[in-house]
N, C-alpha and C. Protein backbone atom coordinates (compact mmCIF):
# COMPACT_ATOMS: atom_id res chain seq x y z
N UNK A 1 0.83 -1.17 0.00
CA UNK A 1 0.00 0.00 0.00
C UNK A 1 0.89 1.24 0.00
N UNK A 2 0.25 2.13 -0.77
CA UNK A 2 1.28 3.33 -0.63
C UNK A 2 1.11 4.41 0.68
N UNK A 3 2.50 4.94 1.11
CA UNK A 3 2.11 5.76 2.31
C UNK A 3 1.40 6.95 2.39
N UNK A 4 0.99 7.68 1.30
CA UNK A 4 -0.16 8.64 1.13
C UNK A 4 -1.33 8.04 1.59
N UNK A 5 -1.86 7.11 1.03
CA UNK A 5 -3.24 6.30 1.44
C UNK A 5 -2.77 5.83 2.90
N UNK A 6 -1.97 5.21 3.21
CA UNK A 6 -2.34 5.05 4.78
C UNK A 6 -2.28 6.14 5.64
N UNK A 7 -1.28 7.40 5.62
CA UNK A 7 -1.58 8.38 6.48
C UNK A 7 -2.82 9.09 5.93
N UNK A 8 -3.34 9.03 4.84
CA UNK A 8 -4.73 9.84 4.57
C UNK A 8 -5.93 8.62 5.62
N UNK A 9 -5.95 7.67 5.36
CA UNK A 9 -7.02 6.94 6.15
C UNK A 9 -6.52 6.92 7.53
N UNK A 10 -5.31 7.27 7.87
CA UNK A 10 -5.43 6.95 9.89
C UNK A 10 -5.63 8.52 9.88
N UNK A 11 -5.25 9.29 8.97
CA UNK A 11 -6.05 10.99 9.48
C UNK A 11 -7.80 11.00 9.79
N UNK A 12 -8.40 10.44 8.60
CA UNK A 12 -9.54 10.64 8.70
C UNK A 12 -10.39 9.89 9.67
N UNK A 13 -9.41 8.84 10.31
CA UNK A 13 -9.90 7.68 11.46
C UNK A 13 -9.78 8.53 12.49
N UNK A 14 -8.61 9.33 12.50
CA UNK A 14 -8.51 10.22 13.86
C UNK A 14 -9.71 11.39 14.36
N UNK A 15 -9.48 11.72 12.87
CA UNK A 15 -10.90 12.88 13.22
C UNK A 15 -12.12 12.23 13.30
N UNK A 16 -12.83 11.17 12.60
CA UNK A 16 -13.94 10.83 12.70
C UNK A 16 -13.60 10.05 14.53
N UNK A 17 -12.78 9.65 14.91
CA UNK A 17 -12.87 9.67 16.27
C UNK A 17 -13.13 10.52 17.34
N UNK A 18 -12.22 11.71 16.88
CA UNK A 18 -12.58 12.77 17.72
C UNK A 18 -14.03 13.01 17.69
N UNK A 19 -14.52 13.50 16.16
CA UNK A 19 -15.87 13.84 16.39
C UNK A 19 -17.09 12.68 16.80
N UNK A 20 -16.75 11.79 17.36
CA UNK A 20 -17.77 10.79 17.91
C UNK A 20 -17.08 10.44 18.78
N UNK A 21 -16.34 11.64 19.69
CA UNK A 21 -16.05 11.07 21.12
C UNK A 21 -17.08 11.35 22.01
N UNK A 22 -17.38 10.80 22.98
CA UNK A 22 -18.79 10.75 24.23
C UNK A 22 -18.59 11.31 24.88
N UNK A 23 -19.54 12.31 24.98
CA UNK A 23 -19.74 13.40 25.86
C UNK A 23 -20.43 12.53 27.31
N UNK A 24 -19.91 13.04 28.32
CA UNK A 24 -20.94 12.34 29.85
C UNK A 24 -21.88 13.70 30.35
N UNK A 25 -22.51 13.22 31.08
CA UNK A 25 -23.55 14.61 31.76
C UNK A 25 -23.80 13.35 33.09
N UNK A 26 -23.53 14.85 34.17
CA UNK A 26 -23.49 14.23 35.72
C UNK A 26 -24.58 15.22 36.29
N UNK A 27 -25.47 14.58 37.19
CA UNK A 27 -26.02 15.54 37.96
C UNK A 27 -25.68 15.22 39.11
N UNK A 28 -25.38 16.80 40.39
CA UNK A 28 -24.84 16.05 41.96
C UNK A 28 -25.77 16.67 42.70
N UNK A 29 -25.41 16.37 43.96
CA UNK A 29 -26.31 15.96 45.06
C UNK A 29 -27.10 17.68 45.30
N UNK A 30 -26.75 18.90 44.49
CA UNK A 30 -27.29 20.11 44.67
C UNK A 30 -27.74 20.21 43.48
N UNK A 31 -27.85 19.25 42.60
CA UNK A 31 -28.48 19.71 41.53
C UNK A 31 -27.96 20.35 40.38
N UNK A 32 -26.62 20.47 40.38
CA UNK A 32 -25.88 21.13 39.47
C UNK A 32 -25.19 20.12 38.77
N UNK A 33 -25.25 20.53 37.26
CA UNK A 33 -24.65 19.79 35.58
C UNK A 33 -23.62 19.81 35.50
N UNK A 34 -23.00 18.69 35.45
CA UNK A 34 -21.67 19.12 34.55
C UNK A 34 -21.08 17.99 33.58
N UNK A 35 -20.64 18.26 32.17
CA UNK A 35 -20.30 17.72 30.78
C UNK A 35 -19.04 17.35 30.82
N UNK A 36 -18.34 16.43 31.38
CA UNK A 36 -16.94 15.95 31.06
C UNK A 36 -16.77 15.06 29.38
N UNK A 37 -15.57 14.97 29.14
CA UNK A 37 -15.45 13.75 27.86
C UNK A 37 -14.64 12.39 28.60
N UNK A 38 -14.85 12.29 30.01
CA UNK A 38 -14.35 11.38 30.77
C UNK A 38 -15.15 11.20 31.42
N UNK A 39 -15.71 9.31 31.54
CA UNK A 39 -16.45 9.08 32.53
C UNK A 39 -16.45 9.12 33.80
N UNK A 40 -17.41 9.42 34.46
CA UNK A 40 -17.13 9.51 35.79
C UNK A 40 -18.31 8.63 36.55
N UNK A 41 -18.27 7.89 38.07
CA UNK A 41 -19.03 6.96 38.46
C UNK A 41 -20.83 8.02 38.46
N UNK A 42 -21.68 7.47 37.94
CA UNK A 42 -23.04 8.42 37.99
C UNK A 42 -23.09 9.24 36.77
N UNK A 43 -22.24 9.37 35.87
CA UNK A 43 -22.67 9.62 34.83
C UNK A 43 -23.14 9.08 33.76
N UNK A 44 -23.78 9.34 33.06
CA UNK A 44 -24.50 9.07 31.58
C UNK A 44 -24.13 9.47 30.18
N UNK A 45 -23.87 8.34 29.47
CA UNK A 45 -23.30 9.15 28.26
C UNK A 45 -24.60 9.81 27.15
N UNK A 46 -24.25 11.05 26.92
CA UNK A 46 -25.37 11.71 25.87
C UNK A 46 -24.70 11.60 24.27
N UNK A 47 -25.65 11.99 23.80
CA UNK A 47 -25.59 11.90 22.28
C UNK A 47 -25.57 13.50 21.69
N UNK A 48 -24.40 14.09 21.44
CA UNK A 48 -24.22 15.22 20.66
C UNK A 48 -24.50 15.43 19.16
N UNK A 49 -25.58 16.39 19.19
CA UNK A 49 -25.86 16.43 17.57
C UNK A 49 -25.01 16.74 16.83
N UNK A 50 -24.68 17.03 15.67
CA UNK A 50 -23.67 17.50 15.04
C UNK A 50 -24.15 19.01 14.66
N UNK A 51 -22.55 20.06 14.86
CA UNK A 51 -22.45 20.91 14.91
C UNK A 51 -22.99 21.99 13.66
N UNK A 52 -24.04 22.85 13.86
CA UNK A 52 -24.19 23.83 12.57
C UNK A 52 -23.30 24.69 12.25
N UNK A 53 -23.08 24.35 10.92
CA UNK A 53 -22.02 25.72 10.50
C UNK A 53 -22.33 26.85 9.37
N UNK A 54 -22.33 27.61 9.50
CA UNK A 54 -22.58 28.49 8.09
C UNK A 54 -21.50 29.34 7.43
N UNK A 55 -21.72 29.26 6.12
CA UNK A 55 -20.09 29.86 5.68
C UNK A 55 -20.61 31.34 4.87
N UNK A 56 -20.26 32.21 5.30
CA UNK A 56 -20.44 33.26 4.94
C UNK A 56 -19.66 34.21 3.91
N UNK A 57 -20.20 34.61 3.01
CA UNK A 57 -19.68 35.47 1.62
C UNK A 57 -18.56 35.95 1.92
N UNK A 58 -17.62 36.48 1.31
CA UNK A 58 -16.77 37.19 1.76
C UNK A 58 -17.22 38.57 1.01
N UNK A 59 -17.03 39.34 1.85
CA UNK A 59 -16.78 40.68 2.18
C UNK A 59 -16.96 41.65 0.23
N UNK A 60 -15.80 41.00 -0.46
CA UNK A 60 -15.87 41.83 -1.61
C UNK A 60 -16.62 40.71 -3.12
N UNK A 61 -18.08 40.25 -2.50
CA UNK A 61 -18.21 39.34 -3.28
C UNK A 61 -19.54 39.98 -3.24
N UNK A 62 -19.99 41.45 -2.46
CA UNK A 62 -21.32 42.65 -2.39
C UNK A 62 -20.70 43.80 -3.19
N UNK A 63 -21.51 44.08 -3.56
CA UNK A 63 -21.35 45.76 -4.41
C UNK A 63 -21.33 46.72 -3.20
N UNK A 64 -20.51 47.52 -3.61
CA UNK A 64 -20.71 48.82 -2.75
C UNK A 64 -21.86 49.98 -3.11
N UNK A 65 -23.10 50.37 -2.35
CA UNK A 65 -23.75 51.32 -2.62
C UNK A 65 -23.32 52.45 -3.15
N UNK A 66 -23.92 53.02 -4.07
CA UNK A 66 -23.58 54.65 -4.07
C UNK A 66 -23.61 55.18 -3.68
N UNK A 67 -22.88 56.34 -3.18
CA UNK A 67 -23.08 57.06 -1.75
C UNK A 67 -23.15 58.90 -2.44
N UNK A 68 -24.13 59.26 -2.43
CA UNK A 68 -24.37 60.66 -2.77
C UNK A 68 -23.67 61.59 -1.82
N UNK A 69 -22.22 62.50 -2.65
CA UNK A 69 -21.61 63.49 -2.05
C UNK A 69 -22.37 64.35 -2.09
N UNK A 70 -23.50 64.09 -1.13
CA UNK A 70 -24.14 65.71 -1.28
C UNK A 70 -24.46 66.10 0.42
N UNK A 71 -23.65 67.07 0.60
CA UNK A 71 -24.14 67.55 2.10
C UNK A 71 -25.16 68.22 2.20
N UNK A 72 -26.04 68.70 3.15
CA UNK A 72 -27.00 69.10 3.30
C UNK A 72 -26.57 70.57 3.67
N UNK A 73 -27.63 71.71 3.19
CA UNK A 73 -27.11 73.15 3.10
C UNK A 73 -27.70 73.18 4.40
N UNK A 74 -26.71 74.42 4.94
CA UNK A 74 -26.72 74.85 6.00
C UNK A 74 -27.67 75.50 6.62
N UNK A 75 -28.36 75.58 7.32
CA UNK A 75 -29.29 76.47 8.31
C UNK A 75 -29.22 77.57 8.45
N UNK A 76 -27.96 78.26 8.81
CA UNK A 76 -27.40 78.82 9.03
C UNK A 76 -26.00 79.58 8.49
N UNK A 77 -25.90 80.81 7.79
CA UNK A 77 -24.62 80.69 7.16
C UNK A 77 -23.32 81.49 7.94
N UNK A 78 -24.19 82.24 8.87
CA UNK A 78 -23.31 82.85 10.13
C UNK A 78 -23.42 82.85 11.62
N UNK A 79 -22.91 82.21 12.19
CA UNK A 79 -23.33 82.06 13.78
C UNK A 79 -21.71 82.92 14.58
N UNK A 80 -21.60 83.71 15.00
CA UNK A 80 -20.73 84.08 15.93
C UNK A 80 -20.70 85.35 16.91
N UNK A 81 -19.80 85.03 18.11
CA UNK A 81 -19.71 85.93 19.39
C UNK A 81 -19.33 87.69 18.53
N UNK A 82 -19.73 88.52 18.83
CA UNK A 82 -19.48 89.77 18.87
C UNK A 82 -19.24 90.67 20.00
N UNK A 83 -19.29 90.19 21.02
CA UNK A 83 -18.67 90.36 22.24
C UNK A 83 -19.27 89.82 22.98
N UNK A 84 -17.45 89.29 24.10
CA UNK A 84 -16.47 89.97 23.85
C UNK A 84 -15.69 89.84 22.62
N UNK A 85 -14.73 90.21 22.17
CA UNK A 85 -13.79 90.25 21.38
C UNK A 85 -12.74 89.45 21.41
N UNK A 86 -12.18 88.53 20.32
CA UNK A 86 -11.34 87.63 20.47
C UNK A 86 -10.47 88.75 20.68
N UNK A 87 -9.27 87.87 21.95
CA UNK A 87 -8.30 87.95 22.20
C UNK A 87 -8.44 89.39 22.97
N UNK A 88 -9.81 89.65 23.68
CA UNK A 88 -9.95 90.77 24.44
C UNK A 88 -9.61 90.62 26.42
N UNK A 89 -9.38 91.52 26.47
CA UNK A 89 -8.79 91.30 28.19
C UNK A 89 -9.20 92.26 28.98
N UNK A 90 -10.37 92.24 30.29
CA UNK A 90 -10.87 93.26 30.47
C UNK A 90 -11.42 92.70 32.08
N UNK A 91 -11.45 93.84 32.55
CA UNK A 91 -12.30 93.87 34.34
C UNK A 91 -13.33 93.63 34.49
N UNK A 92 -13.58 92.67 35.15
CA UNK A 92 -14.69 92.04 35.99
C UNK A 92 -14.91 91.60 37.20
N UNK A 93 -15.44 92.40 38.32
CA UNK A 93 -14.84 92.44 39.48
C UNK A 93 -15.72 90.88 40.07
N UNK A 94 -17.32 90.77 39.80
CA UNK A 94 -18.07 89.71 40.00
C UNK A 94 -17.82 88.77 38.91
N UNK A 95 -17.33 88.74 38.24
CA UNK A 95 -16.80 87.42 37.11
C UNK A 95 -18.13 87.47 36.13
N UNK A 96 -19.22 88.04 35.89
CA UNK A 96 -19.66 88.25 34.78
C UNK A 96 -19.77 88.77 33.38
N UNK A 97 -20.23 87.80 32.62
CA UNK A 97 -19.66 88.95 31.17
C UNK A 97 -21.12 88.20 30.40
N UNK A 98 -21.53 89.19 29.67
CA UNK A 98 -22.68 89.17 28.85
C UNK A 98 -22.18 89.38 27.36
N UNK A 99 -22.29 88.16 26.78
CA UNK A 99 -22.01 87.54 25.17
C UNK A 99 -22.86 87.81 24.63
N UNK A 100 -22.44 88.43 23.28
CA UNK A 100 -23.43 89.27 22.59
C UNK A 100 -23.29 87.97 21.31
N UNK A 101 -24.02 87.54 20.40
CA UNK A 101 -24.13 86.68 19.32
C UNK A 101 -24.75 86.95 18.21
N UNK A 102 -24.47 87.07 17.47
CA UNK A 102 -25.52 87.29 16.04
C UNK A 102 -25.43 85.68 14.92
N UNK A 103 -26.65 85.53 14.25
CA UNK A 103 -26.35 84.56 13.16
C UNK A 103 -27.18 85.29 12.00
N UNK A 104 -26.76 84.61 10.54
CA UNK A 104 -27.45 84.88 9.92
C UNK A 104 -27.55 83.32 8.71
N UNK A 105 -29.03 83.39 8.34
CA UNK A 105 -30.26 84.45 8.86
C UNK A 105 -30.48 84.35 10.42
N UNK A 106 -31.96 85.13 10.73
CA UNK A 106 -32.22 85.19 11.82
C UNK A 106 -32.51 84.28 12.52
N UNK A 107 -32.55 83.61 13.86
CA UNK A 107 -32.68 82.32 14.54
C UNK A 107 -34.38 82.07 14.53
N UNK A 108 -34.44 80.97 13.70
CA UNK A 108 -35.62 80.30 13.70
C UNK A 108 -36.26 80.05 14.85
N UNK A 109 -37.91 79.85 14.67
CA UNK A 109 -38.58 79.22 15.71
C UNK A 109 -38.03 78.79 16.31
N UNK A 110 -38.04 78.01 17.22
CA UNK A 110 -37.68 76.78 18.59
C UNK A 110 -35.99 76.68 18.49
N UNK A 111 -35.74 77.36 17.85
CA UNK A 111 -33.97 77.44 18.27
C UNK A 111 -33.57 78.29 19.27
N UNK A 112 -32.05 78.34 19.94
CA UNK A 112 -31.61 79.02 20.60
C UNK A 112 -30.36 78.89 20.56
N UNK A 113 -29.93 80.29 20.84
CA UNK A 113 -28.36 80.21 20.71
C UNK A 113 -27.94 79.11 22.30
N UNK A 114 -26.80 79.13 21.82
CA UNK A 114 -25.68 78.07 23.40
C UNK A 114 -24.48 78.44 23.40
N UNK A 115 -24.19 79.43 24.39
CA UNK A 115 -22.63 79.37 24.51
C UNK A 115 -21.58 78.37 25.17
N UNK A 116 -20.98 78.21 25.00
CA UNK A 116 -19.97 77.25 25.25
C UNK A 116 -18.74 77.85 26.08
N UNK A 117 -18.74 77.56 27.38
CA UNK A 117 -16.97 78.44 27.83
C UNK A 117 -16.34 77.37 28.23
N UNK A 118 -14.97 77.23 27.51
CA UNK A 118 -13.96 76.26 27.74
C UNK A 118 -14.77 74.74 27.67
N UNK A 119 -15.39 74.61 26.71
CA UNK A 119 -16.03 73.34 26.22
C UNK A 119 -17.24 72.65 26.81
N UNK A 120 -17.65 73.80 27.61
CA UNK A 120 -19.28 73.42 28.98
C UNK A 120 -19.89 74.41 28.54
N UNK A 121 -21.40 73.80 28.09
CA UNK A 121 -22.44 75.12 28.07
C UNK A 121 -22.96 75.54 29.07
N UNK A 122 -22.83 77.12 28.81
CA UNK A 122 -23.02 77.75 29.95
C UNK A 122 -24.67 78.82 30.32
N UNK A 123 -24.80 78.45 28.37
CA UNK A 123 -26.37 78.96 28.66
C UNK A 123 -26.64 79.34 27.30
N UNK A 124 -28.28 79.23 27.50
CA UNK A 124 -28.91 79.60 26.37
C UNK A 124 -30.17 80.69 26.26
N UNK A 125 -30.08 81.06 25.27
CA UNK A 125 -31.04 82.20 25.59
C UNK A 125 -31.54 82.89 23.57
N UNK A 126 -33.24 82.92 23.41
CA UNK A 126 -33.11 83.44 22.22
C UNK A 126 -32.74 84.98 21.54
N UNK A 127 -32.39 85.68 22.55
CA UNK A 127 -32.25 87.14 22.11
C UNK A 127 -30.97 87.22 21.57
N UNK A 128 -29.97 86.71 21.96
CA UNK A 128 -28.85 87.26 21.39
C UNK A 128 -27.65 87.69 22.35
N UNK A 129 -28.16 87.79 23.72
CA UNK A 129 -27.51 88.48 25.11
C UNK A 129 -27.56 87.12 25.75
N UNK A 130 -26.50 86.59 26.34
CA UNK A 130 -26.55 85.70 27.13
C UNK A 130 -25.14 86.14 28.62
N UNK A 131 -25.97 85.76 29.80
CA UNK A 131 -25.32 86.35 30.67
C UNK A 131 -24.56 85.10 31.42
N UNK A 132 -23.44 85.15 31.48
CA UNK A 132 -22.89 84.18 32.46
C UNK A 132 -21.79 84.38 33.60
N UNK A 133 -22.50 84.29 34.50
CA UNK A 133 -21.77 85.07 35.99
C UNK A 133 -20.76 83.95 36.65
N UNK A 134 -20.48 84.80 37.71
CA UNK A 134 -19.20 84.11 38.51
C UNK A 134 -17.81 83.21 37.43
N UNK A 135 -17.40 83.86 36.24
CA UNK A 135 -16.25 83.47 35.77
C UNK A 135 -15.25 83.32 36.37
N UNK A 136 -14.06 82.37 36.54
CA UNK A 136 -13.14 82.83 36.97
C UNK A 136 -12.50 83.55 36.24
N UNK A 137 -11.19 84.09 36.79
CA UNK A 137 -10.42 85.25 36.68
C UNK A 137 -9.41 84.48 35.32
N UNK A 138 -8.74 85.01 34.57
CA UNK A 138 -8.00 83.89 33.78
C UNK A 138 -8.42 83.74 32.03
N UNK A 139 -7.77 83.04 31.16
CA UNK A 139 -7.90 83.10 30.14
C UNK A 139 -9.10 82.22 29.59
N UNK A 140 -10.06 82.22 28.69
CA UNK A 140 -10.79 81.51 28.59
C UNK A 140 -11.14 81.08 27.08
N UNK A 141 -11.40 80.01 26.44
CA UNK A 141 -12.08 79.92 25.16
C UNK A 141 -14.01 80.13 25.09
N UNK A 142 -14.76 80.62 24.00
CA UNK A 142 -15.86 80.54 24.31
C UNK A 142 -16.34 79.94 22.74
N UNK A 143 -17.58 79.70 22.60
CA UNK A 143 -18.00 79.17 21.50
C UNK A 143 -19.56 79.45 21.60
N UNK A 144 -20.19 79.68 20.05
CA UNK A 144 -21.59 79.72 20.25
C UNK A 144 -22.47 78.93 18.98
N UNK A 145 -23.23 78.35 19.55
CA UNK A 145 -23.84 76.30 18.79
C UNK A 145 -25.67 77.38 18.70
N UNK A 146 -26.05 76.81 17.49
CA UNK A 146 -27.65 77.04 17.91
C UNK A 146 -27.96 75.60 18.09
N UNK A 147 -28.60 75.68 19.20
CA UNK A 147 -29.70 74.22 19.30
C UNK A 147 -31.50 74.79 18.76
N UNK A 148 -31.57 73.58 18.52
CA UNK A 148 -33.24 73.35 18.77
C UNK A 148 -34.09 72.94 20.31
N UNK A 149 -35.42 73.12 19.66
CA UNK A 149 -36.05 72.66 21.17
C UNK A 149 -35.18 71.23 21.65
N UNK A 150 -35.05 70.03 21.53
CA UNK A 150 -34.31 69.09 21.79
C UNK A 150 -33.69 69.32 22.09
N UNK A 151 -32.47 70.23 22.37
CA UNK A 151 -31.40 70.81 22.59
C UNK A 151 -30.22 70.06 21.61
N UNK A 152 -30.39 69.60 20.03
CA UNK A 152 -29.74 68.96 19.54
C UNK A 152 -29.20 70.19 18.62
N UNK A 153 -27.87 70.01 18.05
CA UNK A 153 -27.05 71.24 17.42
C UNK A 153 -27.05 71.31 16.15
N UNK A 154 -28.20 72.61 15.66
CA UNK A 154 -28.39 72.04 14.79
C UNK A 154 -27.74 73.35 13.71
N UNK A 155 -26.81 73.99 14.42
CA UNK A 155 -25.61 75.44 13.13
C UNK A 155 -24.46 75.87 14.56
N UNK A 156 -23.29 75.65 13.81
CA UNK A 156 -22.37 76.15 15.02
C UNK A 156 -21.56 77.69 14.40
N UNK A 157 -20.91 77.62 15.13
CA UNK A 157 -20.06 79.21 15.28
C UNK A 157 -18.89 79.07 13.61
N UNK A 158 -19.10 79.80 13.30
CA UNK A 158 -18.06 80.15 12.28
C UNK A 158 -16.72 80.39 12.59
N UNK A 159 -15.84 79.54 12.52
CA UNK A 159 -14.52 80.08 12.87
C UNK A 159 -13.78 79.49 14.45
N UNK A 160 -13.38 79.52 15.09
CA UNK A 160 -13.16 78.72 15.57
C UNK A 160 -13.31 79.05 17.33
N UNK A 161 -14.43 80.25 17.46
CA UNK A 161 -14.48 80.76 18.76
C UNK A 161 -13.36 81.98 18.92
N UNK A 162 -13.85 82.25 19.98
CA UNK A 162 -12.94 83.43 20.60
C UNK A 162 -12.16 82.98 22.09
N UNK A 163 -11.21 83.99 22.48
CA UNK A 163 -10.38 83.54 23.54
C UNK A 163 -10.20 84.87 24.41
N UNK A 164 -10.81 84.90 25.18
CA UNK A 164 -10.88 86.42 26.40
C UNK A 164 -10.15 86.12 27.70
N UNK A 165 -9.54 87.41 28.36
CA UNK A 165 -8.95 87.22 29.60
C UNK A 165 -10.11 87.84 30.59
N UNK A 166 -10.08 87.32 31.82
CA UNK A 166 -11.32 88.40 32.36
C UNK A 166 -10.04 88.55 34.13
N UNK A 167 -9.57 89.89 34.36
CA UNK A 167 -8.88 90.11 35.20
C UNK A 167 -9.77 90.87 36.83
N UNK A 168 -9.46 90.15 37.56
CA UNK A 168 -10.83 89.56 38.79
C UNK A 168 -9.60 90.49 40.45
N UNK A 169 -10.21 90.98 41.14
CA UNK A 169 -9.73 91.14 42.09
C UNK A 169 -9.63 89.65 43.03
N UNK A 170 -8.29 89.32 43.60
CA UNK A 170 -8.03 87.91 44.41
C UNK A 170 -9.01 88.19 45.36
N UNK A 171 -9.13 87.37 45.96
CA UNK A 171 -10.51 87.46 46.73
C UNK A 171 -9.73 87.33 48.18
N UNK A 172 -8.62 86.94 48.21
CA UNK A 172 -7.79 87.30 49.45
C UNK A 172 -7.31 88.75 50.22
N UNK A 173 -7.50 89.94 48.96
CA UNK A 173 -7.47 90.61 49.10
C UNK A 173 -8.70 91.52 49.96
């Protein structure tokens, strides 16, 4: 016999062994299962069905959709702070400063402006004046988002915000 055919038939003896090796199932004295492939005294051998497999497409054997470069026009074609003034530095003895905002066009129904200081909103309001007290003393970034009623964002600030100092009497003093 040639040695291809005998190591091909003790391969396929091996695996068809493995896969019809006997599973046991034990139940103990609390009631709890357990599946060895070694008998043990009180166990029972079960009968394992054979395993489902499914072989799945590969990946570039689907078309890719068309994907329309088309963004959706803006809401909004101007949203930004008008004061304070980027890169403005100015006295505030109670740490308040009132952000002035304009967009254009004008802010729709159920929107509202949202300012943003140092990446936390700090308030919203539809007029255009939004007041936000007790700042600390120190350099700050600000930003202004319109939301909707949801409060979801739906036109942001043009440009990349502004950056104000607000110089505070120490309070140790």
């Amino acid at each position: 016999m040639k040695p291809a055919i005998v190591i091909a038939t003790a391969t396929l003896l091996l695996i068809n062994g493995a896969a019809q090796a006997e599973v046991y199932r034990q139940v103990d004295a609390q009631g709890n299962v357990t599946f060895s492939d070694e008998p043990s005294s009180g166990a029972e051998a079960i009968q394992v069905g054979p395993v489902t497999t499914i072989t799945l497409p590969k990946m570039q054997d689907f078309e890719q959709p068309q994907r329309q470069e088309q963004s959706p026009s803006p809401l909004y074609e101007l949203v930004r702070i008008v004061y304070p003034r980027n890169n403005e530095a100015f006295q505030s003895g109670n740490g308040d400063v009132e952000f002035s905002v304009i967009s254009s066009p004008q802010l729709r129904d159920g929107h509202k402006y949202e300012v943003t200081l140092d990446g936390q909103s700090v308030g919203q309001s539809t007029s255009g004046t939004i007041l936000v007290q007790q700042i600390d003393r120190g350099t700050h970034q600000a930003g202004v988002n319109i939301v909707n009623r949801s409060g979801v964002q739906v036109g942001s600030g043009t440009g990349t915000g502004i950056t104000f100092t607000i110089h505070r009497p120490s309070r140790l003093n």
